[in-house]
N, C-alpha and C. Protein backbone atom coordinates (compact mmCIF):
# COMPACT_ATOMS: atom_id res chain seq x y z
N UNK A 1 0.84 -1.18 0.00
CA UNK A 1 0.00 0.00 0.00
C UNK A 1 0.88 1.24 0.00
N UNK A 2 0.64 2.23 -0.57
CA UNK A 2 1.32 3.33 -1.02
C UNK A 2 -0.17 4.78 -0.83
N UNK A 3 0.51 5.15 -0.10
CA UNK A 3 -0.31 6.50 0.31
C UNK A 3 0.37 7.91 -0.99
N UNK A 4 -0.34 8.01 -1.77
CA UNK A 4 0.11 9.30 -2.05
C UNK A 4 -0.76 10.28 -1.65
N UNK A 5 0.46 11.76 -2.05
CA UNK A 5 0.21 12.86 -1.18
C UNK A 5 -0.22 13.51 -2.59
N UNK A 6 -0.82 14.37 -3.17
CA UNK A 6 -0.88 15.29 -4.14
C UNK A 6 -0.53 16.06 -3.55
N UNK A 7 0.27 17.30 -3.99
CA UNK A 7 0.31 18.46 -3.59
C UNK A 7 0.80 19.01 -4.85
N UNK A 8 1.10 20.93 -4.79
CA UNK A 8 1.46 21.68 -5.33
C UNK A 8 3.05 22.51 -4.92
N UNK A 9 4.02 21.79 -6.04
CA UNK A 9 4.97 22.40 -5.41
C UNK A 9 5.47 24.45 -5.25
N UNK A 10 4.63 24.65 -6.54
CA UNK A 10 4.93 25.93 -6.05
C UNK A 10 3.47 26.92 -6.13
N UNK A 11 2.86 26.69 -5.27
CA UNK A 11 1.72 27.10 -4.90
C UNK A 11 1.50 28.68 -4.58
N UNK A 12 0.96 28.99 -5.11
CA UNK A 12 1.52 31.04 -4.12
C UNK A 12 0.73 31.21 -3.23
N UNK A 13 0.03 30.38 -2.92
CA UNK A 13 -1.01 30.32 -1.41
C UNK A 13 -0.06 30.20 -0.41
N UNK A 14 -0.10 31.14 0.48
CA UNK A 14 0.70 30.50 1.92
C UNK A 14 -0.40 29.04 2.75
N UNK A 15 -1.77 29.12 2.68
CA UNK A 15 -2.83 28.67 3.40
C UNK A 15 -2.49 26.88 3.17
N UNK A 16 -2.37 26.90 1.79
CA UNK A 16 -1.86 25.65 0.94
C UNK A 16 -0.34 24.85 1.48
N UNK A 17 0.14 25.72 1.49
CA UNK A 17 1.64 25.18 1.70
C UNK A 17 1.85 25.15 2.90
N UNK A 18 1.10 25.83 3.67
CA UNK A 18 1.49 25.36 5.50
C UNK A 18 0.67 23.97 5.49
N UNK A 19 -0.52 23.69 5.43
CA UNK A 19 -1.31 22.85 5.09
C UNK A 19 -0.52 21.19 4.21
N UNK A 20 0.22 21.55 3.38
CA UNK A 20 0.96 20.33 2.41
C UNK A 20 1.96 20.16 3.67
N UNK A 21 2.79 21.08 4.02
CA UNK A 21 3.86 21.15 4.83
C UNK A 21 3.19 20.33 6.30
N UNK A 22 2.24 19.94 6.84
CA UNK A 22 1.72 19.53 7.76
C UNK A 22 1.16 18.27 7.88
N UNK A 23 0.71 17.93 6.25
CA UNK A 23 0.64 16.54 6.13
C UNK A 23 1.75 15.89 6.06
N UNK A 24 2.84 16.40 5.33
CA UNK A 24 3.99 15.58 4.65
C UNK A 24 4.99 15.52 5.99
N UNK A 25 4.79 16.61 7.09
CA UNK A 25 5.97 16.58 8.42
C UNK A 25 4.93 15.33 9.25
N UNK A 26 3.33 15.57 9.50
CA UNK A 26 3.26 14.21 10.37
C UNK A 26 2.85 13.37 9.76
N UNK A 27 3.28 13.14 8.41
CA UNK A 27 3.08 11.69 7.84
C UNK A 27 4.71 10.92 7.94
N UNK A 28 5.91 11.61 7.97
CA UNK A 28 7.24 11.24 8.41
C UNK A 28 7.46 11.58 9.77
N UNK A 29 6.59 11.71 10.78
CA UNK A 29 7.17 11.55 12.12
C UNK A 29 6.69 10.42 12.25
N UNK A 30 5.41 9.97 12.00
CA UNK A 30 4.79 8.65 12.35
C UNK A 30 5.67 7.51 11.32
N UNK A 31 6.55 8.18 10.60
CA UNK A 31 7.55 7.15 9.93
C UNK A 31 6.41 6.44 8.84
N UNK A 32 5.34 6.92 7.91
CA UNK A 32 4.43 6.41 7.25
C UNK A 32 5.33 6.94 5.86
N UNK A 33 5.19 5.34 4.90
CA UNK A 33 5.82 5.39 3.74
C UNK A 33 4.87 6.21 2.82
N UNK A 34 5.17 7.36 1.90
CA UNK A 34 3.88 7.95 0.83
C UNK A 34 4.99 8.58 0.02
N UNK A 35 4.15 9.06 -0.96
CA UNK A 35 4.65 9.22 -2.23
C UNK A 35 4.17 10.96 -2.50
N UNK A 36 5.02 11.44 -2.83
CA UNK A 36 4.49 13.10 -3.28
C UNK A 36 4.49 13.20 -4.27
N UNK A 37 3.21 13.51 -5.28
CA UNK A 37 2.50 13.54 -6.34
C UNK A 37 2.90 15.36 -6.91
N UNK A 38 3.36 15.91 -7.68
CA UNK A 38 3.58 17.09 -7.89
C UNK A 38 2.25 17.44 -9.03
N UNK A 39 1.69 18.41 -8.48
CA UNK A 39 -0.05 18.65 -9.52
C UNK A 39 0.67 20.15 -10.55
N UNK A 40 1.49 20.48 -10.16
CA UNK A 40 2.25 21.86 -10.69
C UNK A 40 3.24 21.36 -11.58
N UNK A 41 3.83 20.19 -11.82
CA UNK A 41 4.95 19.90 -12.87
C UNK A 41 3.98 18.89 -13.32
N UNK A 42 3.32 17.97 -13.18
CA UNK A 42 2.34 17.16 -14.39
C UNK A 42 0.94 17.42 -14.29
N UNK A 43 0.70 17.50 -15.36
CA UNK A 43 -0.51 17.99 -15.79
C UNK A 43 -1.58 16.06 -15.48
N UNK A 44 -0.80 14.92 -15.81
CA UNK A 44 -1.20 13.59 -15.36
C UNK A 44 -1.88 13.60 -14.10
N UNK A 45 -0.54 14.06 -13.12
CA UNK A 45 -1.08 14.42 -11.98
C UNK A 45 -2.38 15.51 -11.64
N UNK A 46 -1.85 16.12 -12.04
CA UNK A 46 -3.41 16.77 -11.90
C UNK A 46 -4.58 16.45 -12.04
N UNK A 47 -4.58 15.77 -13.47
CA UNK A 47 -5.68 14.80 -14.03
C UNK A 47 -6.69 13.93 -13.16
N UNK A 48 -5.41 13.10 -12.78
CA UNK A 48 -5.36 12.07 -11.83
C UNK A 48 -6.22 12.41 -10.73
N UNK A 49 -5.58 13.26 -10.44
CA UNK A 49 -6.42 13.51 -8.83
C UNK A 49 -7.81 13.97 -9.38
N UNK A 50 -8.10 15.36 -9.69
CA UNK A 50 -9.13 15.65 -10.11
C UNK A 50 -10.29 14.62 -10.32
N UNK A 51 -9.98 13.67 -11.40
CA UNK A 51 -11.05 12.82 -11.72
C UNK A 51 -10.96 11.89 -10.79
N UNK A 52 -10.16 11.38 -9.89
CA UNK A 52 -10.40 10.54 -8.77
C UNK A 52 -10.43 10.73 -7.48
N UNK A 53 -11.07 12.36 -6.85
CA UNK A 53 -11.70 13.31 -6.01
C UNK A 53 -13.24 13.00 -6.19
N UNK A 54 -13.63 12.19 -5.23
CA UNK A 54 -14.93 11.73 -5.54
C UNK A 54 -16.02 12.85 -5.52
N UNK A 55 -17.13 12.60 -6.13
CA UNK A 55 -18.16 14.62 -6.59
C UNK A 55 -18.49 14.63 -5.61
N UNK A 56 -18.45 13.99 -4.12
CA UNK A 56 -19.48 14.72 -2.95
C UNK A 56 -18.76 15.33 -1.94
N UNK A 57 -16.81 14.70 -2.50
CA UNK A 57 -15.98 15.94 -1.59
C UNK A 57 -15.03 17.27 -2.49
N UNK A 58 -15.73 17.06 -3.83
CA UNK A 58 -14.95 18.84 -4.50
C UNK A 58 -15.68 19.43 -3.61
N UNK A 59 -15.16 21.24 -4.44
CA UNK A 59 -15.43 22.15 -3.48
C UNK A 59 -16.46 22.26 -4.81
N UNK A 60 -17.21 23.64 -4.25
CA UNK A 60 -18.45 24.04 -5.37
C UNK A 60 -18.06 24.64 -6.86
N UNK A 61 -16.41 25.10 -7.00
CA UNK A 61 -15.97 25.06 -8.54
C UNK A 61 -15.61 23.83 -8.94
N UNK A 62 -15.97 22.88 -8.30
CA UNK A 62 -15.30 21.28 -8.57
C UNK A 62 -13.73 20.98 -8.98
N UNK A 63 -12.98 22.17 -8.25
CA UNK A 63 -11.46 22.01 -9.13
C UNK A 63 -10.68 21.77 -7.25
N UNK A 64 -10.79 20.25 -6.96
CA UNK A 64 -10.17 19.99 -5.00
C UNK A 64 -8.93 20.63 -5.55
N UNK A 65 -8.58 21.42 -4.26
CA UNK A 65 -6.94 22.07 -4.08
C UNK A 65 -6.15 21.01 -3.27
N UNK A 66 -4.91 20.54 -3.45
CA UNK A 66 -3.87 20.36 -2.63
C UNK A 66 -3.82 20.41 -1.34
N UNK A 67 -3.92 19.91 -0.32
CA UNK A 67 -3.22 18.70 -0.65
C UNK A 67 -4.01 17.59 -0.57
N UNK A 68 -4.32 16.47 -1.48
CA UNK A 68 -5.17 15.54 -1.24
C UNK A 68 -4.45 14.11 -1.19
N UNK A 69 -5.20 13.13 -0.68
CA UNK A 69 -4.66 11.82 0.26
C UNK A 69 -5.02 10.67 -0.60
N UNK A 70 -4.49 9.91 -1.05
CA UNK A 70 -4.99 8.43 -1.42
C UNK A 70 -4.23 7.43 -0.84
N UNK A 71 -5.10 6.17 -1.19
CA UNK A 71 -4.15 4.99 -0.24
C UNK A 71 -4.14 4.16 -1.72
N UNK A 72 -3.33 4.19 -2.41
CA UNK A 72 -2.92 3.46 -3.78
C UNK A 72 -4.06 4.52 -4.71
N UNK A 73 -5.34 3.58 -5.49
CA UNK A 73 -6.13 4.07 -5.75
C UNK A 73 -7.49 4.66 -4.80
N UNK A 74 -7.42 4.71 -3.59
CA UNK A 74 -8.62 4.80 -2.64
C UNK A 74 -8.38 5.92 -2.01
N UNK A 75 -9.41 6.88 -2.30
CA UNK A 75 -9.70 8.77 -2.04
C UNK A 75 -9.31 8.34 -0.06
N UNK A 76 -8.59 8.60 0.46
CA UNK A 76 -8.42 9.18 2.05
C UNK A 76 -9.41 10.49 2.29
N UNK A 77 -8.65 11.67 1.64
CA UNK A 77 -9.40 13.15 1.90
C UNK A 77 -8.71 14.08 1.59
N UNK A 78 -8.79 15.08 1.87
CA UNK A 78 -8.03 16.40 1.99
C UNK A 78 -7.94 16.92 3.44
N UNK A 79 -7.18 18.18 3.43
CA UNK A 79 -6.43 18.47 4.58
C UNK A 79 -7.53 19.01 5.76
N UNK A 80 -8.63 18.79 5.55
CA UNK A 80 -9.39 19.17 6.83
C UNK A 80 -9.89 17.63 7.41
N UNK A 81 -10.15 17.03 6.28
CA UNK A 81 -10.18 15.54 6.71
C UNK A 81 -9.01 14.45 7.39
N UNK A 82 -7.85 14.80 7.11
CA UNK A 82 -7.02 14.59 7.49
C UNK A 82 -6.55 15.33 8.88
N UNK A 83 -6.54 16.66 9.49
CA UNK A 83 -6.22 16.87 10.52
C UNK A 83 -7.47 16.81 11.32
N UNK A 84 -9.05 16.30 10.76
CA UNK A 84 -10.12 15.92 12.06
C UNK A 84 -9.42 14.54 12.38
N UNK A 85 -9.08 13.43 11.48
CA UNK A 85 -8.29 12.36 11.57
C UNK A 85 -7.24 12.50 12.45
N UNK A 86 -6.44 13.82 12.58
CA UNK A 86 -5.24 13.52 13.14
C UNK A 86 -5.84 14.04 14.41
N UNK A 87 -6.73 14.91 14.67
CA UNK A 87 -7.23 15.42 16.01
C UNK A 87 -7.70 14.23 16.83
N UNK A 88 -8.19 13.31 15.88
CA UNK A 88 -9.05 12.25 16.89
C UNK A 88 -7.68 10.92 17.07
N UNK A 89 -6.79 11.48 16.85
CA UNK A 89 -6.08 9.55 16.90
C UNK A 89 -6.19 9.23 16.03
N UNK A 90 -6.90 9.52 14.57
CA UNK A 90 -7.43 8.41 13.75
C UNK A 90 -6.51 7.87 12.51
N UNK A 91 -5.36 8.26 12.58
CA UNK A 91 -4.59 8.58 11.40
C UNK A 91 -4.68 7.39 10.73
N UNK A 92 -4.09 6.40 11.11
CA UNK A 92 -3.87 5.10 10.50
C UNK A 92 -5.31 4.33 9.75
N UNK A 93 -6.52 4.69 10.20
CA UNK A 93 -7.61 4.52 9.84
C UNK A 93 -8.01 5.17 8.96
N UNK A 94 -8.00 6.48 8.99
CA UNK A 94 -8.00 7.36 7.94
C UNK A 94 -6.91 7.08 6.71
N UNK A 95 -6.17 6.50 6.96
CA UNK A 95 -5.11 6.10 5.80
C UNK A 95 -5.72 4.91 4.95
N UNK A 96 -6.26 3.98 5.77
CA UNK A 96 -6.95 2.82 5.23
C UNK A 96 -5.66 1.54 5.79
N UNK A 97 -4.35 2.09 6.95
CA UNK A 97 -3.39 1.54 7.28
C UNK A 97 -3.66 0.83 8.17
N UNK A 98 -3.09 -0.59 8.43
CA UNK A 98 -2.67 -1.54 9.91
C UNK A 98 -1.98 -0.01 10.98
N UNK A 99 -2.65 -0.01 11.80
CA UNK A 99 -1.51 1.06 12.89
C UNK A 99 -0.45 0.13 13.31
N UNK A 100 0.88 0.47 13.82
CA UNK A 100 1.74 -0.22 13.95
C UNK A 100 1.73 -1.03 15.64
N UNK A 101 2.81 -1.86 16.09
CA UNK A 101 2.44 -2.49 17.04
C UNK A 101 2.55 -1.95 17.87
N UNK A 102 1.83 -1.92 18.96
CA UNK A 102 1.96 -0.98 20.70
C UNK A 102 1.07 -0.12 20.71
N UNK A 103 0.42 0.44 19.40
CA UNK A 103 -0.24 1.93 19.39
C UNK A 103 -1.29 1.48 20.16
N UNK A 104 -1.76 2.76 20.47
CA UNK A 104 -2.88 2.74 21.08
C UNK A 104 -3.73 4.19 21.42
N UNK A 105 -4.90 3.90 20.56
CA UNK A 105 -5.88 5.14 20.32
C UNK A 105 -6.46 5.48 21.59
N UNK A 106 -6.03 7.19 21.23
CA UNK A 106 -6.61 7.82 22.94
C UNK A 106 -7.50 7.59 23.59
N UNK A 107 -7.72 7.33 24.93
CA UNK A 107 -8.85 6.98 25.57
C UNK A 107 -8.34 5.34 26.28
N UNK A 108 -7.45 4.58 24.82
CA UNK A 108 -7.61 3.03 25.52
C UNK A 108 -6.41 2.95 26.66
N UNK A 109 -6.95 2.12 27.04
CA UNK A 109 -5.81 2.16 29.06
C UNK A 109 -5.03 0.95 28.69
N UNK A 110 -3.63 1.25 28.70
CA UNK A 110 -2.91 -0.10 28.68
C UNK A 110 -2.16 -0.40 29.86
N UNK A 111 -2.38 -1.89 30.58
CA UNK A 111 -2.11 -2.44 31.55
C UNK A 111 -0.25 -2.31 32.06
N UNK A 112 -0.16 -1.85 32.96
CA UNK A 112 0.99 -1.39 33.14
C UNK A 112 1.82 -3.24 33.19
N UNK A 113 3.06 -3.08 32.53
CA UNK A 113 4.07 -4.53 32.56
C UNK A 113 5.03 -4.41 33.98
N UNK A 114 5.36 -5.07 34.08
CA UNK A 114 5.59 -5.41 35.37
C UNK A 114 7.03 -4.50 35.64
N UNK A 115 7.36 -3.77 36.47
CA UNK A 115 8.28 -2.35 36.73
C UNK A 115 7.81 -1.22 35.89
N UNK A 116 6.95 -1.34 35.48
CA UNK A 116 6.40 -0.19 34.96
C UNK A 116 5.11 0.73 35.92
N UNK A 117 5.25 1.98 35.14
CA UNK A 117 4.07 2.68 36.65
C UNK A 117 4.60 3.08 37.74
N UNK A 118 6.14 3.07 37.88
CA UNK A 118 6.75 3.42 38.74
C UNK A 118 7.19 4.97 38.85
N UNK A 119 6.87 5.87 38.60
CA UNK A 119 7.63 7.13 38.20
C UNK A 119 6.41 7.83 37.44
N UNK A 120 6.18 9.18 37.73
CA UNK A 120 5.10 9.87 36.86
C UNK A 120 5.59 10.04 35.35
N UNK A 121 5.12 9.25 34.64
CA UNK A 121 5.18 9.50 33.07
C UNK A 121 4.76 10.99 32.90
N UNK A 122 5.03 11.33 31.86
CA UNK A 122 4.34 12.94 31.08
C UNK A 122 3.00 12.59 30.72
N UNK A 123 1.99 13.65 31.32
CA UNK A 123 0.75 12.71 30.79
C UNK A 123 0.17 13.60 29.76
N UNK A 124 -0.72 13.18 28.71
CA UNK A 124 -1.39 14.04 28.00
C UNK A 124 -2.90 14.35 28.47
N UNK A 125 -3.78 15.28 27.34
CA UNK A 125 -4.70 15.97 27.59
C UNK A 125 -5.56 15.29 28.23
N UNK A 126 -5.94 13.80 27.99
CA UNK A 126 -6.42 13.36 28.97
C UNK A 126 -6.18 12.52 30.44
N UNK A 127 -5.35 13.38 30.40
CA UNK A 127 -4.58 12.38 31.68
C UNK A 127 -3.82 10.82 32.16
N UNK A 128 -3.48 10.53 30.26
CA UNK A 128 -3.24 9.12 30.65
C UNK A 128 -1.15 9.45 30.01
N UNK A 129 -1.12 8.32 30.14
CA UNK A 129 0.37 8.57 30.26
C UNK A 129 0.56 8.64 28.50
N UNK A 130 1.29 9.73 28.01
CA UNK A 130 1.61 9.83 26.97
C UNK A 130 2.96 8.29 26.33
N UNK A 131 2.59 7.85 25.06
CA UNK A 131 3.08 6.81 24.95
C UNK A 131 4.59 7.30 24.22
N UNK A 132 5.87 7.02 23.58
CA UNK A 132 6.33 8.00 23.35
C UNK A 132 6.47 8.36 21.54
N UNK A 133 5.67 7.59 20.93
CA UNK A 133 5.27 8.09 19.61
C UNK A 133 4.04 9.49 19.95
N UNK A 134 3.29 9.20 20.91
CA UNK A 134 2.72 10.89 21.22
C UNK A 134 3.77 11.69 21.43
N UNK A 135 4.80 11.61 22.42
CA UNK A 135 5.86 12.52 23.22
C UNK A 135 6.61 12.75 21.60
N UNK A 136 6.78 12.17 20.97
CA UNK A 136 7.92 12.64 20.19
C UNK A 136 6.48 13.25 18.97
N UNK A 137 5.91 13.19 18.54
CA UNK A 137 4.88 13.95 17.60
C UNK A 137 4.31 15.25 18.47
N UNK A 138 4.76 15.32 19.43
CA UNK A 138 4.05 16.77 20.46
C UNK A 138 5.06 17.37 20.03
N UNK A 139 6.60 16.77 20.70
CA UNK A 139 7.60 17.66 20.25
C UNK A 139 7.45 17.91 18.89
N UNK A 140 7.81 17.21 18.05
CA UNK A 140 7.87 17.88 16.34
C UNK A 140 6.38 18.88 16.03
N UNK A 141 5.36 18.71 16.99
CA UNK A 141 4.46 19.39 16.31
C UNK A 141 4.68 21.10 17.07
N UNK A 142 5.23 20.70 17.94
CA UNK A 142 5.38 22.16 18.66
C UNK A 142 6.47 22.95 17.57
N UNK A 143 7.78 21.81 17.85
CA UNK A 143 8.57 22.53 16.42
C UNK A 143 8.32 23.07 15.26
N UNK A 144 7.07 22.35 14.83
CA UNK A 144 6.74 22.73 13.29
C UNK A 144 5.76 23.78 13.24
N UNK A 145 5.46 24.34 14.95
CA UNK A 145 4.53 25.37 14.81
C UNK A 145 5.52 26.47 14.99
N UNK A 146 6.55 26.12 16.16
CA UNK A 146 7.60 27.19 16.03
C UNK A 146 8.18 27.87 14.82
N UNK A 147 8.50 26.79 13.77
CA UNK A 147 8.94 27.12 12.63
C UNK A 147 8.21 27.82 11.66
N UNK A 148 6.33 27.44 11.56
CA UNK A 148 5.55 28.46 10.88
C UNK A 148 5.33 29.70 11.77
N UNK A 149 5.93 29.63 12.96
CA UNK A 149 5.48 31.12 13.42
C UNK A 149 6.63 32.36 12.94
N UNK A 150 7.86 31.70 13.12
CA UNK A 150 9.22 31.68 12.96
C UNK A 150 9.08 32.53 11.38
N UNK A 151 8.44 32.01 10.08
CA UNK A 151 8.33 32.33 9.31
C UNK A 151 7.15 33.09 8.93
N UNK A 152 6.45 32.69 9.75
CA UNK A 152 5.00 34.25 9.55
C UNK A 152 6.01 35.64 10.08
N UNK A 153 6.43 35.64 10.96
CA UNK A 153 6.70 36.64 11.64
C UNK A 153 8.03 37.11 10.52
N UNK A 154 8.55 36.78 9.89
CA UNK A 154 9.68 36.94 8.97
C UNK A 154 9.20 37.42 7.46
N UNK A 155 8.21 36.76 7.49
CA UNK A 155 7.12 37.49 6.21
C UNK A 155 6.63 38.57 6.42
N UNK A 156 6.35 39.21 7.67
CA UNK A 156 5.57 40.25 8.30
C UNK A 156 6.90 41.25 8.36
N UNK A 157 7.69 40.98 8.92
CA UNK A 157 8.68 41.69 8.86
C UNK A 157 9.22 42.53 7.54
N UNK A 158 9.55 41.34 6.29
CA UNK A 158 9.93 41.37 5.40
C UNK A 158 8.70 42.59 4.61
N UNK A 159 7.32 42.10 4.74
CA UNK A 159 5.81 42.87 4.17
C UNK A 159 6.21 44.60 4.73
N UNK A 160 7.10 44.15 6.01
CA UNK A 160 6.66 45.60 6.62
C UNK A 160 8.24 47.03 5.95
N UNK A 161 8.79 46.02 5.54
CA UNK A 161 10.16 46.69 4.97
C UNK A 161 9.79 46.72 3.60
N UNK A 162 9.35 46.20 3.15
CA UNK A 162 9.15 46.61 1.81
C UNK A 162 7.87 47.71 1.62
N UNK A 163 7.02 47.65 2.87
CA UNK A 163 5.67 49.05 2.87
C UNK A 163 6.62 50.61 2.93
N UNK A 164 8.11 50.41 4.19
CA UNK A 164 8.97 51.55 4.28
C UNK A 164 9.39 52.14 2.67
N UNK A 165 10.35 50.75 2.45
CA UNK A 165 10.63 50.92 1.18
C UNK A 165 9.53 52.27 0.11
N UNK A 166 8.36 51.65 0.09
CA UNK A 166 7.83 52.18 -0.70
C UNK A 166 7.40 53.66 -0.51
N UNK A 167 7.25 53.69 0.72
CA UNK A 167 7.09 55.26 0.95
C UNK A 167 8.07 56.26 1.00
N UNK A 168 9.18 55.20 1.36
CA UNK A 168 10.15 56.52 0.88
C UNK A 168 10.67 57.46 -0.46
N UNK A 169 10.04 56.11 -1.45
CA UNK A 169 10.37 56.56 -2.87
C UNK A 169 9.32 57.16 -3.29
């Protein structure tokens, strides 16, 4: 099984590319094999997706934007479907994937092994002990928010030197 990603590599949407940039960073923290489909260098690709974007999830010009999900030939979603998926735990399901061994979707309680339970784990939002594929996807997701803030704020900057610029001339 092969997950491809469609996306647009040079998109002039910022909305788009934080969005591609968010599937493609937690689809490689969870270490998930996929394929990036470029809709901006083949026109195939484009094709492709388009006509195999099923009609009850286009948008109302019927032309789905980037970034969209398949599992070989089988529609996953697009990026709001994909981060309600990633909000709920659901990723691997939403992929149409086996989740890997140990996981375990929020909410389920796993029986502590024997020397374990000894020491306060880090717990998450709901109070159970974060496992450490959560601990390490919190960290990268905090990073990867640092890094779009990192770069909003550098765009803003940049927006605001080039407004000087202009008034001085």
């Amino acid at each position: 099984m092969v997950i491809k990603v469609f996306l647009a590599s040079s998109s002039g949407s910022t909305a788009i590319k934080k969005k591609q940039q968010d599937v493609l960073g937690f689809l490689e923290a969870l270490k998930i094999d996929f394929t990036q489909l470029d809709i901006a260098c083949s026109e195939d690709n484009r094709m492709w997706m388009r006509e195999n974007v099923p009609g009850e999830k286009k948008p109302a010009n019927g032309i789905p934007l980037p970034p969209q999900i398949f599992n070989e030939e089988s529609y996953c979603g697009d990026y709001e479907t994909f981060f309600d998926a990633k909000e709920d735990n659901d990723v691997y399901t939403f992929l149409g994937i086996p989740p890997p061994e140990g996981f375990k979707k929020r909410g389920e309680v796993e029986e502590p092994q024997e020397g374990e339970g000894e020491g306060e784990d880090e717990k998450g939002e709901d109070d159970q002990p974060m496992s450490e594929v959560e601990e390490d996807l919190m960290s990268e997701d905090e990073e990867e928010l640092r890094q779009l803030e990192d770069e909003d704020e550098a765009q803003a900057t940049e927006e605001e030197e080039e407004e000087e610029e202009g008034e001085e001339d």
